[in-house]
N, C-alpha and C. Protein backbone atom coordinates (compact mmCIF):
# COMPACT_ATOMS: atom_id res chain seq x y z
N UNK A 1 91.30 111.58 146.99
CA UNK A 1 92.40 112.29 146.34
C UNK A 1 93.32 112.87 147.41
N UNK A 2 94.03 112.31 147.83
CA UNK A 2 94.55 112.83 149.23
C UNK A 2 96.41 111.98 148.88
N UNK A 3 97.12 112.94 149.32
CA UNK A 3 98.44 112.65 148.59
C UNK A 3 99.32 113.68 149.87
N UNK A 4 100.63 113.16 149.99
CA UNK A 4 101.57 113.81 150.85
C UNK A 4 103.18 114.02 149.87
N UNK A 5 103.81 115.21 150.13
CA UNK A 5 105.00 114.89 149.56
C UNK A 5 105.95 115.69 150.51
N UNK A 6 107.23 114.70 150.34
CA UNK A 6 108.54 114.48 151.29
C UNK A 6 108.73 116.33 151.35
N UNK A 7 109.00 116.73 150.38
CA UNK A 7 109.29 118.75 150.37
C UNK A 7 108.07 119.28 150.81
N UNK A 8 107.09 119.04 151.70
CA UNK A 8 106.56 119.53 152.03
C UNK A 8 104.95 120.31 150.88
N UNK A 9 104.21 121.31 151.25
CA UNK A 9 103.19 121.95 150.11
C UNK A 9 103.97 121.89 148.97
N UNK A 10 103.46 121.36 147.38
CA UNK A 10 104.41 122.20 146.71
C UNK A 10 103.47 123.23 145.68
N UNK A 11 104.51 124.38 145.38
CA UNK A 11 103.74 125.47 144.18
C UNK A 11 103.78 125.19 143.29
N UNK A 12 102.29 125.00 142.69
CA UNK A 12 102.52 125.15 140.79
C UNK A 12 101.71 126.18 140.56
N UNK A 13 102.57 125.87 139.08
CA UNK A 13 101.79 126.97 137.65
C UNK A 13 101.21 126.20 136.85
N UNK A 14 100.37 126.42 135.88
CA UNK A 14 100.23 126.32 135.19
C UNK A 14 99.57 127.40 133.74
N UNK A 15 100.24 126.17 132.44
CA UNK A 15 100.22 127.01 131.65
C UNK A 15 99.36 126.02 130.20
N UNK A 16 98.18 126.68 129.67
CA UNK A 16 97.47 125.47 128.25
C UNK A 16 96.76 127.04 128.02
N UNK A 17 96.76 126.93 126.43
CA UNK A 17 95.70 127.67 125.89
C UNK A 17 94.46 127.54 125.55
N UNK A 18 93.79 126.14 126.11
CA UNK A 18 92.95 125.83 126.14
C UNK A 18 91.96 126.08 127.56
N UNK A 19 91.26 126.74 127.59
CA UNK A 19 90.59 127.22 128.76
C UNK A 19 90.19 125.51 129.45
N UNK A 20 89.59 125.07 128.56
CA UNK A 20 88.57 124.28 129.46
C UNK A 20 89.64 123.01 130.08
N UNK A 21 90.62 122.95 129.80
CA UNK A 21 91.19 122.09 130.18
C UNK A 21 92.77 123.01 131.38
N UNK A 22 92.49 124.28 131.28
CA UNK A 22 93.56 124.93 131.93
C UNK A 22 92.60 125.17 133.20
N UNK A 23 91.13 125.04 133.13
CA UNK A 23 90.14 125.34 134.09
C UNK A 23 89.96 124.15 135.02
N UNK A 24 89.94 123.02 134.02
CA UNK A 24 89.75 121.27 134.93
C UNK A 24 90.97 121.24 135.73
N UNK A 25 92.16 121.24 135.18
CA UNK A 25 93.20 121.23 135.77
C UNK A 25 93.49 121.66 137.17
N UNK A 26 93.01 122.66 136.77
CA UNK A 26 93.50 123.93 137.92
C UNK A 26 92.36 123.18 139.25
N UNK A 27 91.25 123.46 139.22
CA UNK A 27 90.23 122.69 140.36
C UNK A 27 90.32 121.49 140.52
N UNK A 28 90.74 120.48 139.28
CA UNK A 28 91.82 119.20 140.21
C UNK A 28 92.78 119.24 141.47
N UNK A 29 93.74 120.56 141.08
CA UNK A 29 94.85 120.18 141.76
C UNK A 29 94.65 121.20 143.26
N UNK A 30 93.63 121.80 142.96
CA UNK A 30 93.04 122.95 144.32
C UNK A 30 92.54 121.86 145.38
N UNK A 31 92.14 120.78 144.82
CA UNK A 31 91.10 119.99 145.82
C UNK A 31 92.56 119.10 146.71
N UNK A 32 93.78 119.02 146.13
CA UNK A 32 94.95 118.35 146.96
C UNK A 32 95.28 119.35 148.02
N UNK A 33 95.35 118.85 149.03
CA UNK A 33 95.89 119.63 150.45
C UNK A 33 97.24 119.69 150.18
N UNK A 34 98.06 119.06 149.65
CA UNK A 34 99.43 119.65 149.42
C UNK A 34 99.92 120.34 148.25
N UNK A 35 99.17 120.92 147.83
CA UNK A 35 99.47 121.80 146.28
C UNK A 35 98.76 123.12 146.53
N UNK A 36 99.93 124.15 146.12
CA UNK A 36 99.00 124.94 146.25
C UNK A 36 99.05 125.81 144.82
N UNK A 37 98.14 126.11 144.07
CA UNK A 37 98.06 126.75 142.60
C UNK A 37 98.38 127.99 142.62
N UNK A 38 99.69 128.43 142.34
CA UNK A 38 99.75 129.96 142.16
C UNK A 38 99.22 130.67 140.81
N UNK A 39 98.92 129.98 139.94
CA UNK A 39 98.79 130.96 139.09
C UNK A 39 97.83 129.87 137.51
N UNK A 40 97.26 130.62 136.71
CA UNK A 40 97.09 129.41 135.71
C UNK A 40 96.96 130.03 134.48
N UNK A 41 97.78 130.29 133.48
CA UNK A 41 97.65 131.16 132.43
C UNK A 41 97.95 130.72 130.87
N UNK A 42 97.06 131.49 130.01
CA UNK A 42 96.42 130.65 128.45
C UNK A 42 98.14 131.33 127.72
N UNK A 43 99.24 131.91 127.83
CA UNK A 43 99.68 132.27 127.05
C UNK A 43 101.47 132.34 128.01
N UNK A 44 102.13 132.13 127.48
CA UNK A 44 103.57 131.97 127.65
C UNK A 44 104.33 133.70 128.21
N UNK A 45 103.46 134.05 127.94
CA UNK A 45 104.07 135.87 127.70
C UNK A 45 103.95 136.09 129.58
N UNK A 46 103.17 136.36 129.70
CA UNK A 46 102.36 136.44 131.11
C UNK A 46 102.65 134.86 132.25
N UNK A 47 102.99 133.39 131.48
CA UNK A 47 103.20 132.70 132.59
C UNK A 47 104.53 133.07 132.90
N UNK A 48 105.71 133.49 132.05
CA UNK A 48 106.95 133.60 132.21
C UNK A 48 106.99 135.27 133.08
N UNK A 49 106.31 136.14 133.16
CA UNK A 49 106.35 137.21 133.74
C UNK A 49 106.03 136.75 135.59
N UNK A 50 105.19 135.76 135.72
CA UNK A 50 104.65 135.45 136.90
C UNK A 50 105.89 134.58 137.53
N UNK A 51 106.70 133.57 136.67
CA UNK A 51 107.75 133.10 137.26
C UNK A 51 108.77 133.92 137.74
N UNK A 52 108.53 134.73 137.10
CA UNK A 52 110.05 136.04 137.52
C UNK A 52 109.08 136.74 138.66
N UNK A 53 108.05 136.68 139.21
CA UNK A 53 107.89 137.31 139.85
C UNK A 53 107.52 136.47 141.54
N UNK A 54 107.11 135.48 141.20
CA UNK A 54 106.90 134.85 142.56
C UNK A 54 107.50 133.15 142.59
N UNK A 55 107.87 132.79 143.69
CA UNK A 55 108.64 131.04 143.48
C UNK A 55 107.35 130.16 143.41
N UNK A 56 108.00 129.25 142.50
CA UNK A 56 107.18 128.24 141.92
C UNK A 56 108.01 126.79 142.33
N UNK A 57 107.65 125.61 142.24
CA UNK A 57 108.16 124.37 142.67
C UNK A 57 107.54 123.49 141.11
N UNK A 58 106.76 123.39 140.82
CA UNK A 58 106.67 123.16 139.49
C UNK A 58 105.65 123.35 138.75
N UNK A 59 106.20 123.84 137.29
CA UNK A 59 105.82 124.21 136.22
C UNK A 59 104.91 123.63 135.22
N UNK A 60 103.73 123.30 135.05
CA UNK A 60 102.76 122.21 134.20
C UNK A 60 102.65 122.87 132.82
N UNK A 61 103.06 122.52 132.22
CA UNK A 61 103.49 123.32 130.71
C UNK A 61 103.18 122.80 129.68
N UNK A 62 101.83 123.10 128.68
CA UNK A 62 101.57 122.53 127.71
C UNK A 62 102.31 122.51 126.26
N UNK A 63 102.57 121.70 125.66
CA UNK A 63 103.69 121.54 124.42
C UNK A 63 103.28 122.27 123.32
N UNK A 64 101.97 121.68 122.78
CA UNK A 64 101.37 122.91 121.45
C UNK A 64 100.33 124.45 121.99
N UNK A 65 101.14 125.53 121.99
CA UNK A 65 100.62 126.90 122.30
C UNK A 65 100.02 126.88 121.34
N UNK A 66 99.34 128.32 121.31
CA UNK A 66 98.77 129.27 120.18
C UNK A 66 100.35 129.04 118.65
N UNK A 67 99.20 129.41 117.97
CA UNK A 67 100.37 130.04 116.76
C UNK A 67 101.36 130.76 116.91
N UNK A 68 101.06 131.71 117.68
CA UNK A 68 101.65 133.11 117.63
C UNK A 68 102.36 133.16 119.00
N UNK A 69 102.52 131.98 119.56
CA UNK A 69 102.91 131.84 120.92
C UNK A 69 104.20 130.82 120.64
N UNK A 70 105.45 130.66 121.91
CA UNK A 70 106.55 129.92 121.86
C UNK A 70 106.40 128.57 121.44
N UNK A 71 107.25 127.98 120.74
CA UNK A 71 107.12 126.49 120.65
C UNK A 71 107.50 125.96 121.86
N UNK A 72 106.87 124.24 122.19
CA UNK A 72 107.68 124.12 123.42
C UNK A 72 108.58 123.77 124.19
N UNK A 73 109.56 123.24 122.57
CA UNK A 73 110.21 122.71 122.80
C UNK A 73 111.67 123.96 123.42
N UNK A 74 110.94 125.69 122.72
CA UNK A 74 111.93 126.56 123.29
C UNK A 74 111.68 127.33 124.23
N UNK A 75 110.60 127.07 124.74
CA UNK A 75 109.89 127.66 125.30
C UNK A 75 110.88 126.45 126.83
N UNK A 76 110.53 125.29 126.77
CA UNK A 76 111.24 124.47 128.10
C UNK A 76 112.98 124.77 128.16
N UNK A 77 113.40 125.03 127.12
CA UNK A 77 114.86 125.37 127.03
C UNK A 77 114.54 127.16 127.23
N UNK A 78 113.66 127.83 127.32
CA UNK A 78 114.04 128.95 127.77
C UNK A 78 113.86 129.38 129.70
N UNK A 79 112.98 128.05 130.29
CA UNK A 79 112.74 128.07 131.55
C UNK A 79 113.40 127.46 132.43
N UNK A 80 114.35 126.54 131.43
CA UNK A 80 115.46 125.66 132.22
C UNK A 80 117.00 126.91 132.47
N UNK A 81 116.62 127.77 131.25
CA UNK A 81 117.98 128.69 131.66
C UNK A 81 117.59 129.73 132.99
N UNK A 82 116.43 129.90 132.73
CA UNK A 82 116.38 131.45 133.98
C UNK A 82 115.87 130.57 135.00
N UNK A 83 115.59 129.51 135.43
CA UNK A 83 114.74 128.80 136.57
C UNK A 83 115.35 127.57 136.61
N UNK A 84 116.68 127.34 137.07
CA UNK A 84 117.73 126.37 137.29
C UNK A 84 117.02 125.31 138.19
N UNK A 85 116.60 125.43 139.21
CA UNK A 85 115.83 124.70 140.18
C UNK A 85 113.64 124.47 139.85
N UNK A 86 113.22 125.07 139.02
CA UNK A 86 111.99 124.82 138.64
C UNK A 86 112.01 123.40 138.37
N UNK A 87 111.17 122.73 138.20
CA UNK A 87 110.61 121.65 138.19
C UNK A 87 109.78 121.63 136.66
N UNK A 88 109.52 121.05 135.69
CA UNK A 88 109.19 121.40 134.56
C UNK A 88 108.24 120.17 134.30
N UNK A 89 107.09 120.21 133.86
CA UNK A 89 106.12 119.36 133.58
C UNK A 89 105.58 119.26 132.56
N UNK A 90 105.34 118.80 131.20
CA UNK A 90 105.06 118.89 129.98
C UNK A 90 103.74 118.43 129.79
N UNK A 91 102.86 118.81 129.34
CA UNK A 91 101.23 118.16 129.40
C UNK A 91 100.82 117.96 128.55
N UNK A 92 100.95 116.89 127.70
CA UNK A 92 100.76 117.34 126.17
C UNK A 92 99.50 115.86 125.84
N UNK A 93 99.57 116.18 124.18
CA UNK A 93 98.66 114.67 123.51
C UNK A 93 99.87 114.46 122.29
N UNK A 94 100.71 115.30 122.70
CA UNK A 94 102.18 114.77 121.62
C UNK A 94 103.01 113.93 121.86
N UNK A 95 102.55 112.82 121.70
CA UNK A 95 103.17 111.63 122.62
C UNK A 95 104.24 111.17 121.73
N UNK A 96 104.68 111.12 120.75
CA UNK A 96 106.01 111.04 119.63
C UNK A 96 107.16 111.22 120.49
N UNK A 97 107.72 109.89 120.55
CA UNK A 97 108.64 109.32 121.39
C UNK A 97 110.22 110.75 121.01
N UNK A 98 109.97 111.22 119.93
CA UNK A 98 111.57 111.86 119.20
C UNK A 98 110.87 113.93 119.95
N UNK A 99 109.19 113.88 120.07
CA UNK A 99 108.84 115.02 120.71
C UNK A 99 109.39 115.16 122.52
N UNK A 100 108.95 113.70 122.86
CA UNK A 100 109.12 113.93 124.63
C UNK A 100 111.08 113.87 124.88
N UNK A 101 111.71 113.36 123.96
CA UNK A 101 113.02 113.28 123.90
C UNK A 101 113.55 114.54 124.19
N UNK A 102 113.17 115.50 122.46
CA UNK A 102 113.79 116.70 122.57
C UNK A 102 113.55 117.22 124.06
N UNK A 103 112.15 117.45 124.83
CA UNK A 103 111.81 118.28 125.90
C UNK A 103 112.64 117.98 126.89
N UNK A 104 112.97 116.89 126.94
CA UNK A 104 113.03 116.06 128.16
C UNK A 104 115.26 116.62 127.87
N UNK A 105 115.72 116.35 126.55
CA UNK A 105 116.87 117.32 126.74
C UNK A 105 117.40 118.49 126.74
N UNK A 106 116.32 119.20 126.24
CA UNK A 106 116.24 120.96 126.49
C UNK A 106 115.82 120.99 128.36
N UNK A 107 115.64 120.30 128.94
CA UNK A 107 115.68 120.77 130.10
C UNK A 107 114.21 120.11 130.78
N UNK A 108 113.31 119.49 130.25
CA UNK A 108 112.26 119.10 131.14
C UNK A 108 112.17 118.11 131.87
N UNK A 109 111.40 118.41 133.33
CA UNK A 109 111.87 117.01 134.14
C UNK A 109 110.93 115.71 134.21
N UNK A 110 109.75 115.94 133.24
CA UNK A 110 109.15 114.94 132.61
C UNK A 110 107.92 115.32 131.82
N UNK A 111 106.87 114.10 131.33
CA UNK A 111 105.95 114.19 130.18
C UNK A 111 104.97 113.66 131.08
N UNK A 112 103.78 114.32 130.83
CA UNK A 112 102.37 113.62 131.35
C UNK A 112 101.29 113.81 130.03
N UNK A 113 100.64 113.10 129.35
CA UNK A 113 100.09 112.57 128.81
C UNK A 113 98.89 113.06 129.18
N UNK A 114 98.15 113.52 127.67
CA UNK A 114 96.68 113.93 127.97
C UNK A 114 95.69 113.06 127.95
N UNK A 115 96.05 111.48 127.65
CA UNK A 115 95.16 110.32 127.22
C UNK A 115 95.37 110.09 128.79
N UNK A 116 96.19 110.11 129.76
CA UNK A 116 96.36 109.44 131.40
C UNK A 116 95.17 109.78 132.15
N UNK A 117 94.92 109.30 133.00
CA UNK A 117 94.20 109.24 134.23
C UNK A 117 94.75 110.16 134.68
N UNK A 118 93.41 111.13 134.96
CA UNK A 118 93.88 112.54 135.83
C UNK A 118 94.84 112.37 137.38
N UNK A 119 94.15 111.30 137.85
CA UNK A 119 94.96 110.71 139.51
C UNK A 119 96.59 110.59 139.21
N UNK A 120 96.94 110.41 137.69
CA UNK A 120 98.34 110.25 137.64
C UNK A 120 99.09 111.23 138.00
N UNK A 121 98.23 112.34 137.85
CA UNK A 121 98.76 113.70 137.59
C UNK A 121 100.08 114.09 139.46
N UNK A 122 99.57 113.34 140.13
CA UNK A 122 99.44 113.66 141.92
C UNK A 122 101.08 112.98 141.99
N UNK A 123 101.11 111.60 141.44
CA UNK A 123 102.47 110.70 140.66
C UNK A 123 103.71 111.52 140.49
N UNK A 124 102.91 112.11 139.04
CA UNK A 124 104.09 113.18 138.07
C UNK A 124 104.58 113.69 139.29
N UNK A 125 103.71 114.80 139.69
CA UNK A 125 104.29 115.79 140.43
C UNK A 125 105.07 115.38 141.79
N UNK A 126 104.86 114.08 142.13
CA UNK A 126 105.59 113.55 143.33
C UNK A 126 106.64 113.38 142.68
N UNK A 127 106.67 112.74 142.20
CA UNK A 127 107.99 112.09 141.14
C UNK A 127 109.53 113.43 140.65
N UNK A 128 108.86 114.16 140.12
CA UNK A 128 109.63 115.85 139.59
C UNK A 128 109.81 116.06 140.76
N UNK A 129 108.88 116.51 141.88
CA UNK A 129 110.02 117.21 143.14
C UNK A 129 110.42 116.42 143.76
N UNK A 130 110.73 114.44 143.70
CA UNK A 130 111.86 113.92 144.33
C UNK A 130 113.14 113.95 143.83
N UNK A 131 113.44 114.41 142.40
CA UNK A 131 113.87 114.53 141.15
C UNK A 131 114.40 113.82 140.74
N UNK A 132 113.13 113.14 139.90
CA UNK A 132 112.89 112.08 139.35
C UNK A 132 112.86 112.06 137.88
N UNK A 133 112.46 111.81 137.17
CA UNK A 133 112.12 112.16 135.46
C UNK A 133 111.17 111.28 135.11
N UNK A 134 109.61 111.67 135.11
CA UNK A 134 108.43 111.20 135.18
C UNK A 134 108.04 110.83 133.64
N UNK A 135 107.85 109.68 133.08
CA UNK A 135 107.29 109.25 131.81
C UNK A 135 106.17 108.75 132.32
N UNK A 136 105.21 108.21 131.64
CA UNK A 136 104.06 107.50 131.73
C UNK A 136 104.41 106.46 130.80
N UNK A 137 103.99 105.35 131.55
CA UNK A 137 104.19 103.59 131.15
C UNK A 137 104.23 103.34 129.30
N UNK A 138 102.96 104.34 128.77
CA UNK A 138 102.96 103.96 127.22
C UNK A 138 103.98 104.71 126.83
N UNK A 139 104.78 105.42 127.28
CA UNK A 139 105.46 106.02 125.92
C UNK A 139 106.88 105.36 125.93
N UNK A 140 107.25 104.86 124.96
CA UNK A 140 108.50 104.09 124.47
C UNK A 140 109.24 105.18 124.08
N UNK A 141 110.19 105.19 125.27
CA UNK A 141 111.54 106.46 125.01
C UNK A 141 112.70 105.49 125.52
N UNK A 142 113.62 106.03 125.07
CA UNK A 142 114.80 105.36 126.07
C UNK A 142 115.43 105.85 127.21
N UNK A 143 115.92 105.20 128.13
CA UNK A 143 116.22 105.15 129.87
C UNK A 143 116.26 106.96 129.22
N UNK A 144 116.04 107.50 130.77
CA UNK A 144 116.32 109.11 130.35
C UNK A 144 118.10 109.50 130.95
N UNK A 145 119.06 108.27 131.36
CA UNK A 145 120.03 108.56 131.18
C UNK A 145 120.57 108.58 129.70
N UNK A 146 120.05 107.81 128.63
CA UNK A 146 120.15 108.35 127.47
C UNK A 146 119.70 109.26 126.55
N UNK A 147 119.01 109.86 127.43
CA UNK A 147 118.31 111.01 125.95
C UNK A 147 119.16 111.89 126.51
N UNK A 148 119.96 112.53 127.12
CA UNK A 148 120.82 113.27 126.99
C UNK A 148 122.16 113.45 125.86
N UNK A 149 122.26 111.78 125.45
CA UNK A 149 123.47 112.27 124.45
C UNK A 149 123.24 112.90 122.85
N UNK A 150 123.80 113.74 123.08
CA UNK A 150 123.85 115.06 121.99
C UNK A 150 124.34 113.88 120.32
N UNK A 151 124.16 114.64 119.44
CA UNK A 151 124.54 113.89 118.22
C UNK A 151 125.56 114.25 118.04
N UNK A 152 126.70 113.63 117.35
CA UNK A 152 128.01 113.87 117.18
C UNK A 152 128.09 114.89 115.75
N UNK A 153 128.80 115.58 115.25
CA UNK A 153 128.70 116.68 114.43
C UNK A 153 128.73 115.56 113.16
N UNK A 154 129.32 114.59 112.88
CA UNK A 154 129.16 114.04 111.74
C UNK A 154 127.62 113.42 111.84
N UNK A 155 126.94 112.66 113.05
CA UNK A 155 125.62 112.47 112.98
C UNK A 155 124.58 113.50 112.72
N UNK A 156 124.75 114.49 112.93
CA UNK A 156 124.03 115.55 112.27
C UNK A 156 124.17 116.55 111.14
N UNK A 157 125.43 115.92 110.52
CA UNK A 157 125.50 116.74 108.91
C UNK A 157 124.80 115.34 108.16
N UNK A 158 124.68 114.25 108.46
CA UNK A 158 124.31 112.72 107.73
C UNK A 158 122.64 113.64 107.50
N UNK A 159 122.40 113.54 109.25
CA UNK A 159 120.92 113.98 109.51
C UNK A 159 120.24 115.10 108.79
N UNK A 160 120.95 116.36 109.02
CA UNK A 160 120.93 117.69 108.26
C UNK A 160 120.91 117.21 106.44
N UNK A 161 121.84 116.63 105.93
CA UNK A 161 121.53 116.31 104.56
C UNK A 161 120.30 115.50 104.05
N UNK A 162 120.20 114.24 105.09
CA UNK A 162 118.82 113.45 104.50
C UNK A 162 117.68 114.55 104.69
N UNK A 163 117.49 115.25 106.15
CA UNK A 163 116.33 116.03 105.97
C UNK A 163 116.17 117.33 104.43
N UNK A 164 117.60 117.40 103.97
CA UNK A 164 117.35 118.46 102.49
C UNK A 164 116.94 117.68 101.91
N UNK A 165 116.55 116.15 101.73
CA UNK A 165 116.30 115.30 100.78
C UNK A 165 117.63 114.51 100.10
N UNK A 166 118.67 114.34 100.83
CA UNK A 166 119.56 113.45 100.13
C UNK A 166 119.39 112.20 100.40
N UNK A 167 119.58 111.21 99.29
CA UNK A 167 119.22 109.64 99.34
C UNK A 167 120.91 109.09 100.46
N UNK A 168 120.63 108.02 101.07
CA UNK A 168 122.35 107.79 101.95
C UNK A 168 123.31 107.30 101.17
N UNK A 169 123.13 107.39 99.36
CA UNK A 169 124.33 107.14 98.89
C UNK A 169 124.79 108.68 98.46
N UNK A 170 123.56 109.62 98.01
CA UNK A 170 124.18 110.65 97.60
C UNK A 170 125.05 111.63 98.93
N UNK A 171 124.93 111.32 100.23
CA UNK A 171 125.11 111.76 101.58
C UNK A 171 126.82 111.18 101.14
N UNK A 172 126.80 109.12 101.25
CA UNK A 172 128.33 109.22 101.35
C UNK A 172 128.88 109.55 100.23
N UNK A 173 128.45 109.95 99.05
CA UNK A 173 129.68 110.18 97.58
C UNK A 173 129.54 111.94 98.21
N UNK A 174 129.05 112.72 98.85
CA UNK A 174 129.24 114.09 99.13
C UNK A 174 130.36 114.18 100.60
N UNK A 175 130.46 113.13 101.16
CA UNK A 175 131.79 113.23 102.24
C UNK A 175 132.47 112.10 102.11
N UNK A 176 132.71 111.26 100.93
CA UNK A 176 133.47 110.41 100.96
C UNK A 176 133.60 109.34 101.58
N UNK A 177 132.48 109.05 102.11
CA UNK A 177 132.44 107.78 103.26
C UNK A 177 131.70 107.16 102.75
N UNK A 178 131.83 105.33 102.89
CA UNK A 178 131.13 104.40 102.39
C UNK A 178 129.51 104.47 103.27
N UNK A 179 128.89 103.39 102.15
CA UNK A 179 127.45 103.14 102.80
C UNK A 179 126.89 102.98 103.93
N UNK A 180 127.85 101.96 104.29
CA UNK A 180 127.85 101.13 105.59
C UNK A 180 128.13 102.55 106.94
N UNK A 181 128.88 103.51 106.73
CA UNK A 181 129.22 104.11 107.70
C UNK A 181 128.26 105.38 107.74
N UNK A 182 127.49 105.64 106.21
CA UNK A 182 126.59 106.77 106.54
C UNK A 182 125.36 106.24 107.41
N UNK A 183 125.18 104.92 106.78
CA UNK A 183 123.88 103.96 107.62
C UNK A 183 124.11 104.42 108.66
N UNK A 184 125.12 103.61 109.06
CA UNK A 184 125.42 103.55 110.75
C UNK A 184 125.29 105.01 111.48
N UNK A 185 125.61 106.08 111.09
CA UNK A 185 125.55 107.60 111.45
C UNK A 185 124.27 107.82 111.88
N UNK A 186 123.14 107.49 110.54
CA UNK A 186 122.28 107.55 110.74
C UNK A 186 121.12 106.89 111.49
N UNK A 187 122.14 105.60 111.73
CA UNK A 187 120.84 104.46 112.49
C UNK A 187 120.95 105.32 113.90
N UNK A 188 122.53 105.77 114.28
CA UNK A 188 122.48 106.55 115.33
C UNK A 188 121.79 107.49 115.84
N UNK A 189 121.86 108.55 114.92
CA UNK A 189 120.99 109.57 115.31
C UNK A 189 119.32 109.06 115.52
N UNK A 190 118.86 108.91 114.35
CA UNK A 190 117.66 108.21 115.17
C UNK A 190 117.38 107.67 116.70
N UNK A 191 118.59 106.78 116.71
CA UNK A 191 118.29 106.45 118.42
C UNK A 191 118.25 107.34 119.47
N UNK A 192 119.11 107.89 118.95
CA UNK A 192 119.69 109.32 120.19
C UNK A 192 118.00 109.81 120.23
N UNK A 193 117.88 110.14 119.17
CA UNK A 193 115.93 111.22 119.07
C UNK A 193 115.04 110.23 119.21
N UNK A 194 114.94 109.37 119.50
CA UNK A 194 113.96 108.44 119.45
C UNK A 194 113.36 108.04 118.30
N UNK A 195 113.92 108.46 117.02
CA UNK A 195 112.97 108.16 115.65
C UNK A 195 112.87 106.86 115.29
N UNK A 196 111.72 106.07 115.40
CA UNK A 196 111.85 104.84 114.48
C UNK A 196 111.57 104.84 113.33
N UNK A 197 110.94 106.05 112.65
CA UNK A 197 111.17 105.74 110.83
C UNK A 197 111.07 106.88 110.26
N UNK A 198 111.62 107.15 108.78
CA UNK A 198 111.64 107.95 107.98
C UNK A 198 110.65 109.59 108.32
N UNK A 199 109.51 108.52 108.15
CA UNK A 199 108.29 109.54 108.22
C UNK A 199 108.12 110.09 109.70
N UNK A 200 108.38 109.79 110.57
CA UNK A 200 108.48 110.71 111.54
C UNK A 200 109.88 111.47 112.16
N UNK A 201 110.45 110.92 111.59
CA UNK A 201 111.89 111.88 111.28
C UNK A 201 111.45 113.25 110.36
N UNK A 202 110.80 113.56 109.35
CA UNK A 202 110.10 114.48 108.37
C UNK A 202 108.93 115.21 109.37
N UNK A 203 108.63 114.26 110.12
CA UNK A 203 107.15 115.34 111.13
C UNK A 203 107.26 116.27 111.25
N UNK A 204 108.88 115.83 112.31
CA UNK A 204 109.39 116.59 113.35
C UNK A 204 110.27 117.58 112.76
N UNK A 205 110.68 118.09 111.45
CA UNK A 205 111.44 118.47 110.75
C UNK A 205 111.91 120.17 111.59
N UNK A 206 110.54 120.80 111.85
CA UNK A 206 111.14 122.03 111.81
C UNK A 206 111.81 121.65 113.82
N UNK A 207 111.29 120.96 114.33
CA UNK A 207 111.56 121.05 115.60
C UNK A 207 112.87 120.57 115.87
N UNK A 208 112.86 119.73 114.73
CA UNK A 208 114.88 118.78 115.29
C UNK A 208 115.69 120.17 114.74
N UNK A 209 115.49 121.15 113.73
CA UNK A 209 116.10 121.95 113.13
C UNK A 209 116.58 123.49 113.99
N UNK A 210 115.07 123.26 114.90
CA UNK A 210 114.95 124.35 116.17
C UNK A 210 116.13 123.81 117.44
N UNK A 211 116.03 122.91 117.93
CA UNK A 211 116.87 122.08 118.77
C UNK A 211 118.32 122.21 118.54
N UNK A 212 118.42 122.22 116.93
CA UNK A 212 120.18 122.42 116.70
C UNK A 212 120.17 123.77 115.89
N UNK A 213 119.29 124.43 116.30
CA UNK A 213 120.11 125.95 116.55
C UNK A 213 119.62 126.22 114.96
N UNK A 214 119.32 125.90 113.89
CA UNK A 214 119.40 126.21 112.48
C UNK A 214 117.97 126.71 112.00
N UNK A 215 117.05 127.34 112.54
CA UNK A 215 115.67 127.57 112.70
C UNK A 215 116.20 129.06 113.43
């Protein structure tokens, strides 16, 4: 397990509410001579107090917290605003191509996968501080020069109405636009989020709703 990177040692955090896997983690990445672990904590409250308090190089950040803890998809849009230069690492088993999208445009600089080979982990983190945008091979997203484009305000009133439950004819007789053009709105947005069907467009309901501000 022996690994070098171009920036020299780098600092992480980390953050899972799961002990036993915030515990493996952590003595994985102790045993690399170029990492050094500042910190490793079960709850968002306390990892975000430790970032404001000492520099970090990157951030290992698990997607589903506690209940009662940040989602993560606002939780990465709240570390991309105060920590412009952090490095952001997502660790999840939420591999839903329209989940690693949102993160990855709220501000994260990639997804590592809880099904991967722990050795990948050494990858990610090379990868984020060359600044890079780290996926793992299975997940079908598109280039990450495209998950940046935002939905156009008519693609997300199409979107916003089907998720109240409107069928796409009752969508175009409510703005006056034919079939063909609500389709098309909508085949869009999907792409933009990565959705390939109905039912996981509905998964993700409260999170696409969090993302555009209406949550």
């Amino acid at each position: 397990m022996s690994t070098s990177f171009s920036t020299g040692p780098v600092r992480v955090a980390l953050l899972d509410d799961h002990e036993f896997i915030l515990k493996g983690l952590t003595a994985y990445l102790e045993q690399v001579p170029d990492i050094t672990v500042v910190g490793s904590h079960s709850n968002s409250r306390t990892f975000r107090a430790m970032l404001a308090a000492m520099p970090v190089d990157v951030a290992l950040i698990d997607y589903a917290l506690a209940a009662d803890d940040m989602d993560g998809v606002a939780l990465v849009k709240t570390l991309r605003s105060r920590h412009s230069t952090l490095r952001i690492l997502v660790v999840s088993a939420h591999e839903q191509s329209i989940t690693v999208n949102m993160l990855l445009r709220e501000g994260a600089n990639g997804f590592f996968s809880k099904n991967q080979d722990a050795n990948d982990m050494l990858q990610a983190i090379a990868e984020v501080m060359a600044g890079k945008t780290y996926l793992p091979p299975a997940i079908g997203v598109d280039a990450p020069a495209k998950l940046h484009a935002p939905l156009s305000p008519r693609e997300w009133e199409v979107l916003r109405c089907f998720l109240d439950g409107m069928s796409v004819s009752q969508i175009a007789g409510k703005f006056n636009r034919s079939l063909k053009t609500i389709s098309t709105q909508k085949s869009m947005a999907y792409k933009k989020l990565g959705v390939q069907a109905d039912a996981e467009l509905f998964k993700m309901k409260e999170q696409i709703l969090l993302m555009h501000g209406r949550l």
